[in-house]
N, C-alpha and C. Protein backbone atom coordinates (compact mmCIF):
# COMPACT_ATOMS: atom_id res chain seq x y z
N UNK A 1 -4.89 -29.99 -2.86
CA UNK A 1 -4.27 -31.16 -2.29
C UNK A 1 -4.50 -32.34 -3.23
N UNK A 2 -3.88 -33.08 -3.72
CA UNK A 2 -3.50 -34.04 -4.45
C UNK A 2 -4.08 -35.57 -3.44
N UNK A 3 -4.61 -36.13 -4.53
CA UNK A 3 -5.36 -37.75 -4.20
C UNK A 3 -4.19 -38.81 -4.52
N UNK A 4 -3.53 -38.19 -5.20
CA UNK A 4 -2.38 -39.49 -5.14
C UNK A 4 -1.71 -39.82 -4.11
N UNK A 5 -1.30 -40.58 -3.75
CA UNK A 5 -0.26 -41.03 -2.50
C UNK A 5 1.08 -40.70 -2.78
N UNK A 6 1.72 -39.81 -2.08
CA UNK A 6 3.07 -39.42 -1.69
C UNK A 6 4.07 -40.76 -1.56
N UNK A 7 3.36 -41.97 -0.35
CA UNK A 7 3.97 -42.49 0.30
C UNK A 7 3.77 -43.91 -0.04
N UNK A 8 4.47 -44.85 0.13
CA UNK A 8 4.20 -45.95 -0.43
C UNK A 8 3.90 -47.30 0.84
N UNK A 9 2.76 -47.81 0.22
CA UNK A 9 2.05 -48.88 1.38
C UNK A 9 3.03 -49.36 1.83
N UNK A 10 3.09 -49.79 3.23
CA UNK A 10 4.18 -50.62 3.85
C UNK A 10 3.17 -52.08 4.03
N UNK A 11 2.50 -52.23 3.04
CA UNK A 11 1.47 -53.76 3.20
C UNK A 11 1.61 -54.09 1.61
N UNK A 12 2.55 -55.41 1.34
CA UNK A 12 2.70 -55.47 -0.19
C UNK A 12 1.23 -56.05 -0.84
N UNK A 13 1.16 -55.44 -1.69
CA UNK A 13 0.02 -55.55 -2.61
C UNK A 13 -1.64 -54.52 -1.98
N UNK A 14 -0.59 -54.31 -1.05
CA UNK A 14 -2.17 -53.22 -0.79
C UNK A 14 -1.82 -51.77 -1.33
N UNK A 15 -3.18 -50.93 -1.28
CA UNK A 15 -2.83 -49.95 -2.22
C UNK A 15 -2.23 -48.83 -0.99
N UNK A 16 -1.93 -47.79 -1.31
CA UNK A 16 -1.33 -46.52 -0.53
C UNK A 16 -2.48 -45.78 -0.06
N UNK A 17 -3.00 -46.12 1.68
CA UNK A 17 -4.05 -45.29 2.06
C UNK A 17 -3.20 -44.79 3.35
N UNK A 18 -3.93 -44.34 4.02
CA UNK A 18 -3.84 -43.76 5.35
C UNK A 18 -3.27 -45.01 6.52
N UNK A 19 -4.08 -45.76 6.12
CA UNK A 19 -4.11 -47.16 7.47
C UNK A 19 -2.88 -48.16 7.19
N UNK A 20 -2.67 -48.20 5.73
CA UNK A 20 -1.42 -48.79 5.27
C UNK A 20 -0.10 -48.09 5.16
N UNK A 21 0.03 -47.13 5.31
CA UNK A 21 1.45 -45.85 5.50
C UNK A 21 1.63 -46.11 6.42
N UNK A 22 0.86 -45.61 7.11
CA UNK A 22 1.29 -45.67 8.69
C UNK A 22 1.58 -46.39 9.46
N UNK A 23 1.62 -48.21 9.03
CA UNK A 23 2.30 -49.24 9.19
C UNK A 23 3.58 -49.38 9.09
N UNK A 24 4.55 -48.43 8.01
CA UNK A 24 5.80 -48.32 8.57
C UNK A 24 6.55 -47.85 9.71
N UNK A 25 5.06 -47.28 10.82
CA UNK A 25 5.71 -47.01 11.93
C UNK A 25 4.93 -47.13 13.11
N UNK A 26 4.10 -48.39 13.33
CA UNK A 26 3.37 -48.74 14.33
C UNK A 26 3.01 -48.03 15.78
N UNK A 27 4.45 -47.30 16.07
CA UNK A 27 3.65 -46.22 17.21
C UNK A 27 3.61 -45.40 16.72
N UNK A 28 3.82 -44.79 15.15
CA UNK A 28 3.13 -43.20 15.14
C UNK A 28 1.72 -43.62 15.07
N UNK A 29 0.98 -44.81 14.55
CA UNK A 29 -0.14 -45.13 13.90
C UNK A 29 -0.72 -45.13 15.90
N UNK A 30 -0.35 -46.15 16.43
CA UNK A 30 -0.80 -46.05 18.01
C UNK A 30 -1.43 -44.58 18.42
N UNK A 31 0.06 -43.48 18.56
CA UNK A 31 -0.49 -42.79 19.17
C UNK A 31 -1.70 -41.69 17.82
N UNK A 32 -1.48 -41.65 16.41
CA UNK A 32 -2.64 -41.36 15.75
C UNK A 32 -3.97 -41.88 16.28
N UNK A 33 -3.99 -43.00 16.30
CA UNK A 33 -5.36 -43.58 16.72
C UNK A 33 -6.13 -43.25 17.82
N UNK A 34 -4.86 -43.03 19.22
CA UNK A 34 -5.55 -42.51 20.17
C UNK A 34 -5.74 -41.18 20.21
N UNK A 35 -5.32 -40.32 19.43
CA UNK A 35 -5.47 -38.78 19.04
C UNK A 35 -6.54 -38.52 18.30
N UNK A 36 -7.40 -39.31 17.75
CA UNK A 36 -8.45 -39.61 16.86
C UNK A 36 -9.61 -39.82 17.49
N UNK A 37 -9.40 -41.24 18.68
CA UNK A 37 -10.60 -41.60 19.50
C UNK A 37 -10.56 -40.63 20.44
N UNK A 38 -9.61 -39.64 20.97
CA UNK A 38 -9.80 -38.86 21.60
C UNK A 38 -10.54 -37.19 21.48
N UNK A 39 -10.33 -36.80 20.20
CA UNK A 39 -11.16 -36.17 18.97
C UNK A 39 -12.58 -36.27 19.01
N UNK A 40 -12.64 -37.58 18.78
CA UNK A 40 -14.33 -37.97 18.28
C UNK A 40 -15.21 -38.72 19.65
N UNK A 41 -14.32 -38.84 20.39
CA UNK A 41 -15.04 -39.34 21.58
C UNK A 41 -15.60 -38.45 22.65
N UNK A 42 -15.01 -37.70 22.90
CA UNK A 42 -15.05 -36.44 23.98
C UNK A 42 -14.93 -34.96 23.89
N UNK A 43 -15.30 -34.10 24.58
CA UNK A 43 -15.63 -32.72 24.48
C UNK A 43 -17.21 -32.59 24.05
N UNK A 44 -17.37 -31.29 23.96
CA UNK A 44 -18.81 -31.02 23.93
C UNK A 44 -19.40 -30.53 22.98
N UNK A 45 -18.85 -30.97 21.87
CA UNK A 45 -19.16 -31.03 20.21
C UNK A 45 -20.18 -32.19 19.85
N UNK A 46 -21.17 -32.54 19.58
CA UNK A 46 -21.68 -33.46 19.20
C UNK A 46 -21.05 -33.83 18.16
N UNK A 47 -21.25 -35.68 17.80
CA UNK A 47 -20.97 -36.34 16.80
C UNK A 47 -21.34 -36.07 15.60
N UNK A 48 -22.87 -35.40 15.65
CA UNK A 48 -23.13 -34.84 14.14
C UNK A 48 -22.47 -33.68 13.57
N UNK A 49 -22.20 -32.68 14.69
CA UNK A 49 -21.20 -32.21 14.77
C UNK A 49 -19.97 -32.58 13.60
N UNK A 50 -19.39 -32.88 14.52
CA UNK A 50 -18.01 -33.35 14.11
C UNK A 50 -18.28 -33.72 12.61
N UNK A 51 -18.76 -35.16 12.35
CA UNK A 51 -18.83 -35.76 10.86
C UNK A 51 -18.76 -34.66 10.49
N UNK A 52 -20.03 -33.70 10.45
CA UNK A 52 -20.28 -32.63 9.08
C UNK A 52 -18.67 -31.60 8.65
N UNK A 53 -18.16 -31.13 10.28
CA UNK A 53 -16.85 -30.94 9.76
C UNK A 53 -15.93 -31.44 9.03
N UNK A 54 -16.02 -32.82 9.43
CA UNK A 54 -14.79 -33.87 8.83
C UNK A 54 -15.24 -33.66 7.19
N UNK A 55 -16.34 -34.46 6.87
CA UNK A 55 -17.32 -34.21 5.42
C UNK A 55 -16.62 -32.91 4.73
N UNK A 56 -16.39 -31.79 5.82
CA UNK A 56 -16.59 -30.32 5.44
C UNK A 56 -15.20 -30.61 4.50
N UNK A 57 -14.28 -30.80 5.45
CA UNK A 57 -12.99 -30.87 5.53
C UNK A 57 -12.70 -31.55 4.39
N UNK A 58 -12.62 -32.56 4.20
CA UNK A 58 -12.50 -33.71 3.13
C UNK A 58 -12.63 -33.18 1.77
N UNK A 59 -14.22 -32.16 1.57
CA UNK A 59 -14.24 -31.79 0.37
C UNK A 59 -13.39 -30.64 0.22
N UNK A 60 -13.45 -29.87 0.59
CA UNK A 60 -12.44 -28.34 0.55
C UNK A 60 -10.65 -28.93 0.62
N UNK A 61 -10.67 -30.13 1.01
CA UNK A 61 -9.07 -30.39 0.74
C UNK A 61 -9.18 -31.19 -0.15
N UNK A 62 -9.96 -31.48 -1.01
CA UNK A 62 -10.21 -32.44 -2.36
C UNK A 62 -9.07 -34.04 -2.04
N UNK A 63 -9.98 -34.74 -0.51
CA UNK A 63 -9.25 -35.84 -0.90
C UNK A 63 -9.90 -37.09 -1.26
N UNK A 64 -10.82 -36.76 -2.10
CA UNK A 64 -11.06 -37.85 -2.53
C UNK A 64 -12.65 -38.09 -2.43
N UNK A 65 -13.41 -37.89 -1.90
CA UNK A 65 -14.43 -38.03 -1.24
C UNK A 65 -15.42 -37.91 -2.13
């Protein structure tokens, strides 16, 4: 998986991340966010949990990390 950005910031002069893409479409970013806090907030996975996956994740998809 590639670190470059596909997509181009919809925030001029900011660079092409995750939080700035997804500003070209304010409710996909909405309901992302609540799909996220809903992820990391609840079920019966602990938080340390989780990070170490995410961590896991991040490196094995080489984005950047």
């Amino acid at each position: 998986m590639s670190t470059t950005p596909r997509l181009p910031s919809a925030i001029d002069g900011v660079p092409a991340h995750i939080g700035s893409v997804l500003q070209h479409a304010p409710d996909v970013r909405a309901a992302f966010d609540a799909m996220y806090a809903t992820l990391l907030g609840r079920g019966t996975v602990g938080m340390d949990v989780k990070e170490a996956l995410r961590l896991r994740n991040a490196a094995v998809s080489d984005c950047g990390l």
